[in-house]
C-alpha atoms as a PDB file:
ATOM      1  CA  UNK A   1       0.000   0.000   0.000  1.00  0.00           C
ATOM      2  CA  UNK A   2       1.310   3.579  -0.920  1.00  0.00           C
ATOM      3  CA  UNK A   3       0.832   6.604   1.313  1.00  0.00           C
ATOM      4  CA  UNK A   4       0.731   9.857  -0.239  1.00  0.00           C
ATOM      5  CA  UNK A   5       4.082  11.834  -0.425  1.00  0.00           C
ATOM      6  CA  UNK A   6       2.387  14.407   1.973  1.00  0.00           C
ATOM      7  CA  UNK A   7       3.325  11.648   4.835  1.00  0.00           C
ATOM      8  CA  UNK A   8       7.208  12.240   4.047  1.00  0.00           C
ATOM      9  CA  UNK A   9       8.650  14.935   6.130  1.00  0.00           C
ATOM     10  CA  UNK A  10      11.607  17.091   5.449  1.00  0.00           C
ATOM     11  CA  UNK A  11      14.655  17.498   8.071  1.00  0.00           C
ATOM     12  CA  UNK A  12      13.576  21.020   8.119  1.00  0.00           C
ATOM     13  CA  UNK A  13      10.222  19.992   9.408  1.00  0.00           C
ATOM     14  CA  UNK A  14      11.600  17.665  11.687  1.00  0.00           C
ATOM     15  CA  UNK A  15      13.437  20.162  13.677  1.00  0.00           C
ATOM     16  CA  UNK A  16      10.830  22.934  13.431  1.00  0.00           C
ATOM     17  CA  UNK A  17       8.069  20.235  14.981  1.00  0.00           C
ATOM     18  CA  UNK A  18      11.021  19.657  17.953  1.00  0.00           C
ATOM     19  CA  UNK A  19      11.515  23.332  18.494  1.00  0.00           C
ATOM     20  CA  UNK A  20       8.012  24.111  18.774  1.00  0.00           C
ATOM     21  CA  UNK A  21       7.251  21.113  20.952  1.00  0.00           C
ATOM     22  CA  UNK A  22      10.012  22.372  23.577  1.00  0.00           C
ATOM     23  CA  UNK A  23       9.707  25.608  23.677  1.00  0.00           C
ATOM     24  CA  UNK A  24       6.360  25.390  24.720  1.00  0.00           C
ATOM     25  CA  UNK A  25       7.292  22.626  26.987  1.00  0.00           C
ATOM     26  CA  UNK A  26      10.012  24.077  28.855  1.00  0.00           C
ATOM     27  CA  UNK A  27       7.817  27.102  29.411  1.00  0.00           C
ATOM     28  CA  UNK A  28       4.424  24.992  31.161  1.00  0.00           C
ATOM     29  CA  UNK A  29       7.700  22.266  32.624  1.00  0.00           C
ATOM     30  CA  UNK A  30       9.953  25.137  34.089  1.00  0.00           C
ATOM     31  CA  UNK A  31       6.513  26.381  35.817  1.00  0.00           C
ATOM     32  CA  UNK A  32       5.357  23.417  37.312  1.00  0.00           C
ATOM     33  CA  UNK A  33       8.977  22.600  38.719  1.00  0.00           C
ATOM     34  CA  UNK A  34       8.977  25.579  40.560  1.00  0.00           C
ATOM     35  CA  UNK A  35       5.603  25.594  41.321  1.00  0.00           C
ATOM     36  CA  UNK A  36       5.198  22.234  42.752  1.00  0.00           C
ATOM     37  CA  UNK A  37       8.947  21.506  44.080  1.00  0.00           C
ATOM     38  CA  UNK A  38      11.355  22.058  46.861  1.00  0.00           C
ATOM     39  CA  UNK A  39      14.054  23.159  44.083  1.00  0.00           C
ATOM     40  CA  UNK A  40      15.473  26.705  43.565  1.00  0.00           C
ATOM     41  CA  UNK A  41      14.428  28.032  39.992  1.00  0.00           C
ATOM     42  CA  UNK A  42      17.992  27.692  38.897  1.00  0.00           C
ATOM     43  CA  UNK A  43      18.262  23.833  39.424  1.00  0.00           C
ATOM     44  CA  UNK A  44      14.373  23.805  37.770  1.00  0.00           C
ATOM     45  CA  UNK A  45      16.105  25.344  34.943  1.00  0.00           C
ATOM     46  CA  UNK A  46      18.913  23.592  34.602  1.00  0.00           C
ATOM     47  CA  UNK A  47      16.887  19.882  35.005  1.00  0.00           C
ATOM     48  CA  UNK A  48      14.426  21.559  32.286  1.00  0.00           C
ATOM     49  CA  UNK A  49      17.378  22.478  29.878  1.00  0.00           C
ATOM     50  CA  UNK A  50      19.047  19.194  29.915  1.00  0.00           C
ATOM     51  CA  UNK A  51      15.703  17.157  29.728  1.00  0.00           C
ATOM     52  CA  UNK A  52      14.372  19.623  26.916  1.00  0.00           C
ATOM     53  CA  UNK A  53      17.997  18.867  25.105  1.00  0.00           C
ATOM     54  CA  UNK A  54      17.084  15.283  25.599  1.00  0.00           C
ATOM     55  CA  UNK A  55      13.818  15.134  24.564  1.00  0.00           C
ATOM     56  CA  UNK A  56      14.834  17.193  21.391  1.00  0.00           C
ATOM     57  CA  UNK A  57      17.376  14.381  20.637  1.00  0.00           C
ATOM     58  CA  UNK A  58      14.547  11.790  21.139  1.00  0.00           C
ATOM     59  CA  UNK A  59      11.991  13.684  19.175  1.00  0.00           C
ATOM     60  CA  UNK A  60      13.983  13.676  16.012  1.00  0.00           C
ATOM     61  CA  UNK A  61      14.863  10.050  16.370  1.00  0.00           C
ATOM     62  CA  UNK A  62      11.632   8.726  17.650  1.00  0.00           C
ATOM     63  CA  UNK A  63       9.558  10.352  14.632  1.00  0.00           C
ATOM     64  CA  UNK A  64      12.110   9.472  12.033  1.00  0.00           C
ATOM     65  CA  UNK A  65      11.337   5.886  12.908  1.00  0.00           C
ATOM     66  CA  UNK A  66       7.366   6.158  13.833  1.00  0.00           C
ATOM     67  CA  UNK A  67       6.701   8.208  10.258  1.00  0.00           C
ATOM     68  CA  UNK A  68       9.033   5.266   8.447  1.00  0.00           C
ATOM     69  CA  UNK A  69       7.166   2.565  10.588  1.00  0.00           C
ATOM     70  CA  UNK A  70       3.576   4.581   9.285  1.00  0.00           C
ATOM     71  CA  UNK A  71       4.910   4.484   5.534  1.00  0.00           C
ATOM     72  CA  UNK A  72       6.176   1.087   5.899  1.00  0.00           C
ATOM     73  CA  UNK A  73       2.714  -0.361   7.531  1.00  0.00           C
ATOM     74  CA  UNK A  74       0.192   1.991   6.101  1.00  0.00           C
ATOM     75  CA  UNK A  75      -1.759   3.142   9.088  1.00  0.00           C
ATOM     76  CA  UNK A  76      -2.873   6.396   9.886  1.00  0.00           C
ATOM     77  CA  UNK A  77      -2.337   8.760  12.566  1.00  0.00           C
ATOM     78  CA  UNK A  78      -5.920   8.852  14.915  1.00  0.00           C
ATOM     79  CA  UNK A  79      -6.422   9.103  18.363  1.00  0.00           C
ATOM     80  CA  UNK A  80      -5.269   5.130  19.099  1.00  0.00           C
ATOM     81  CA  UNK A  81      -1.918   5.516  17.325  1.00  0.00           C
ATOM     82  CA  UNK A  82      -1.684   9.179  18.666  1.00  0.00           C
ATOM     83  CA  UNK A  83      -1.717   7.538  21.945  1.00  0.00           C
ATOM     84  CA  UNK A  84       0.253   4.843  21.520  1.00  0.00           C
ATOM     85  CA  UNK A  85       2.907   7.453  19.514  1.00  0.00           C
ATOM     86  CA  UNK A  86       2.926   9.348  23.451  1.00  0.00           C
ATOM     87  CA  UNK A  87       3.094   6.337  25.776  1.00  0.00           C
ATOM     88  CA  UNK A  88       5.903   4.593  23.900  1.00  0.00           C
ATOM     89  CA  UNK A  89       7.932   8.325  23.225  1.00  0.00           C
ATOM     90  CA  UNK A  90       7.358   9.142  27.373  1.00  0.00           C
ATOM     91  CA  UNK A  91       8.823   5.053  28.144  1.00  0.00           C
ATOM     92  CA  UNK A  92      11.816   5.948  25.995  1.00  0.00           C
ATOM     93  CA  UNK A  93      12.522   9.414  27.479  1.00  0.00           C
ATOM     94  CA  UNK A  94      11.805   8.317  31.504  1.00  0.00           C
ATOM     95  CA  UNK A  95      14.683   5.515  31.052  1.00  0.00           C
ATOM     96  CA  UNK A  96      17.337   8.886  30.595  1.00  0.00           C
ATOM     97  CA  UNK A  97      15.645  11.026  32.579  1.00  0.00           C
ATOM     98  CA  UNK A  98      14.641   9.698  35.596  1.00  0.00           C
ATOM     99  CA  UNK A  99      18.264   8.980  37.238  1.00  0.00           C
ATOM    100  CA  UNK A 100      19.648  12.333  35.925  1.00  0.00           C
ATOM    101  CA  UNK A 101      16.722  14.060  38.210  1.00  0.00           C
ATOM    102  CA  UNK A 102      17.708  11.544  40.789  1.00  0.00           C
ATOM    103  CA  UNK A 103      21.198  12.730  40.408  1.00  0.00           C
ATOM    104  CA  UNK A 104      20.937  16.640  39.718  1.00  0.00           C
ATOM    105  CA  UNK A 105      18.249  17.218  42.069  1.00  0.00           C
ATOM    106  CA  UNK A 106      19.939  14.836  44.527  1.00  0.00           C
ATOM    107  CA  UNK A 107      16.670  12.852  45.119  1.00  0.00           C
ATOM    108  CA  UNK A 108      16.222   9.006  45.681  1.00  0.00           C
ATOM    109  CA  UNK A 109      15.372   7.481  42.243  1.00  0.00           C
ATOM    110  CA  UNK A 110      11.602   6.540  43.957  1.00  0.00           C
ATOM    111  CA  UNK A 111      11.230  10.104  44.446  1.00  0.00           C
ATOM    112  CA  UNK A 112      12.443  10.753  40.925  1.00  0.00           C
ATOM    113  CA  UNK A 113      10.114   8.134  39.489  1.00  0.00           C
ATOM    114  CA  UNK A 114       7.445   9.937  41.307  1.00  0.00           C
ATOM    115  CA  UNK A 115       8.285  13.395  39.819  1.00  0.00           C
ATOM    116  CA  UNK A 116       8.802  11.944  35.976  1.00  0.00           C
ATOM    117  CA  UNK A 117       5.784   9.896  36.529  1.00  0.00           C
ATOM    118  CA  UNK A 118       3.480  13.814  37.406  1.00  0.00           C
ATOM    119  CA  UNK A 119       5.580  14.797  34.560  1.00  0.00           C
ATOM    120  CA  UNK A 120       4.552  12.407  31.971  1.00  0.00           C
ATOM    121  CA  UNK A 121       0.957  12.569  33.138  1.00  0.00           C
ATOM    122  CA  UNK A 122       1.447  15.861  32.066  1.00  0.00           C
ATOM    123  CA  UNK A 123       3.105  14.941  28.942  1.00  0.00           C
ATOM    124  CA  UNK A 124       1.163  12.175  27.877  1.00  0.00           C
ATOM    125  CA  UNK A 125      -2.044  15.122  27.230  1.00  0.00           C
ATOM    126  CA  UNK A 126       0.663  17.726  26.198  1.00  0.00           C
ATOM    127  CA  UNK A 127       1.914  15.216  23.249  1.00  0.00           C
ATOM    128  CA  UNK A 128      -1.119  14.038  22.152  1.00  0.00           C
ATOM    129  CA  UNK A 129      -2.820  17.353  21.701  1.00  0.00           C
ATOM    130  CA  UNK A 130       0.084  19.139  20.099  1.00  0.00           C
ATOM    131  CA  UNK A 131       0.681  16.503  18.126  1.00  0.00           C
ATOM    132  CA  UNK A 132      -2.966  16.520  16.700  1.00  0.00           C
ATOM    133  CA  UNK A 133      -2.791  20.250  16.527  1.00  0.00           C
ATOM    134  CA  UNK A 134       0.165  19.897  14.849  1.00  0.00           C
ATOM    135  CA  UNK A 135      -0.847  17.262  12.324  1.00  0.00           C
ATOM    136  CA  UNK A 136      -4.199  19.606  11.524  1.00  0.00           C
ATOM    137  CA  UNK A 137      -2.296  22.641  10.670  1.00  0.00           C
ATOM    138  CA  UNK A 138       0.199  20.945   8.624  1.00  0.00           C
ATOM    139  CA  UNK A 139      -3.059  18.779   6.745  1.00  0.00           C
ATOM    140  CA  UNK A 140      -4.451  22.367   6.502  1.00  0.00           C
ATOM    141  CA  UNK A 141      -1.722  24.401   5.081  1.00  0.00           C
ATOM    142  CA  UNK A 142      -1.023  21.039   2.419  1.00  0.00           C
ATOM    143  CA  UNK A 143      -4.589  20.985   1.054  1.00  0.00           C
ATOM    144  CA  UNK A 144      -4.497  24.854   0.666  1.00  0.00           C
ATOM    145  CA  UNK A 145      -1.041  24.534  -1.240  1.00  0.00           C
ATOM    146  CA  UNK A 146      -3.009  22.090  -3.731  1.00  0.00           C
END
């Protein structure tokens, strides 16, 4: 089965998706850190830098293979693989993440589990609706280029 070349995604777009996705992350993440934590702003900062970095680095790699596993299968992006797409990016990301926080924020690795774990509960909803957001505006802007 052949998917339309609209599925195929330029480096360009890649990065721009990342960028967009972090940004607005680190903003709502940086927030909540200081918010609802004992630590200073500066280590909040510093724990939302190096995850954002991270999570950039996983982004890019994570979609390169989910788009090449959508072109290669043929399925489409609704709210089931949308879902899935979070839960299995968040599993990949917690496995790096979760003992740096331990370490940086110099926190058991329970306690660190039980941060990531608010923190992807927040992600899982973040991902999901940017992503779809994401994934209308680009379907928009295509159909009005044709």
């Amino acid at each position: 089965m052949s998917l339309p070349l609209s599925l195929a995604r330029s480096a360009t777009e890649r990065v721009l998706h990342a960028i967009c996705f972090e940004i607005m992350a680190n903003l709502l993440v940086f927030s909540i850190l200081v918010l609802f934590t004992s630590a200073a702003p500066a280590q909040s900062g510093v724990l939302t830098v190096v995850s954002s970095l991270t999570a950039m680095l996983w982004n890019y790699l994570f979609n390169l293979i989910f788009d090449r596993l959508q072109i290669h299968m043929g399925f489409k992006k609704g709210l089931l693989i949308r879902s899935l797409h979070a839960v299995t990016f968040e599993a990949g990301l917690l496995m790096v993440l979760i003992p740096f926080a331990a370490w940086w924020l110099d926190i058991s690795l329970l306690a660190a589990l039980r941060l990531e774990c608010g923190l992807v509960l927040f992600f899982l909803i973040y991902t999901l609706l940017f992503n779809l957001l994401w994934d209308t505006v680009r379907d928009y802007r295509l159909s009005r280029k044709r």
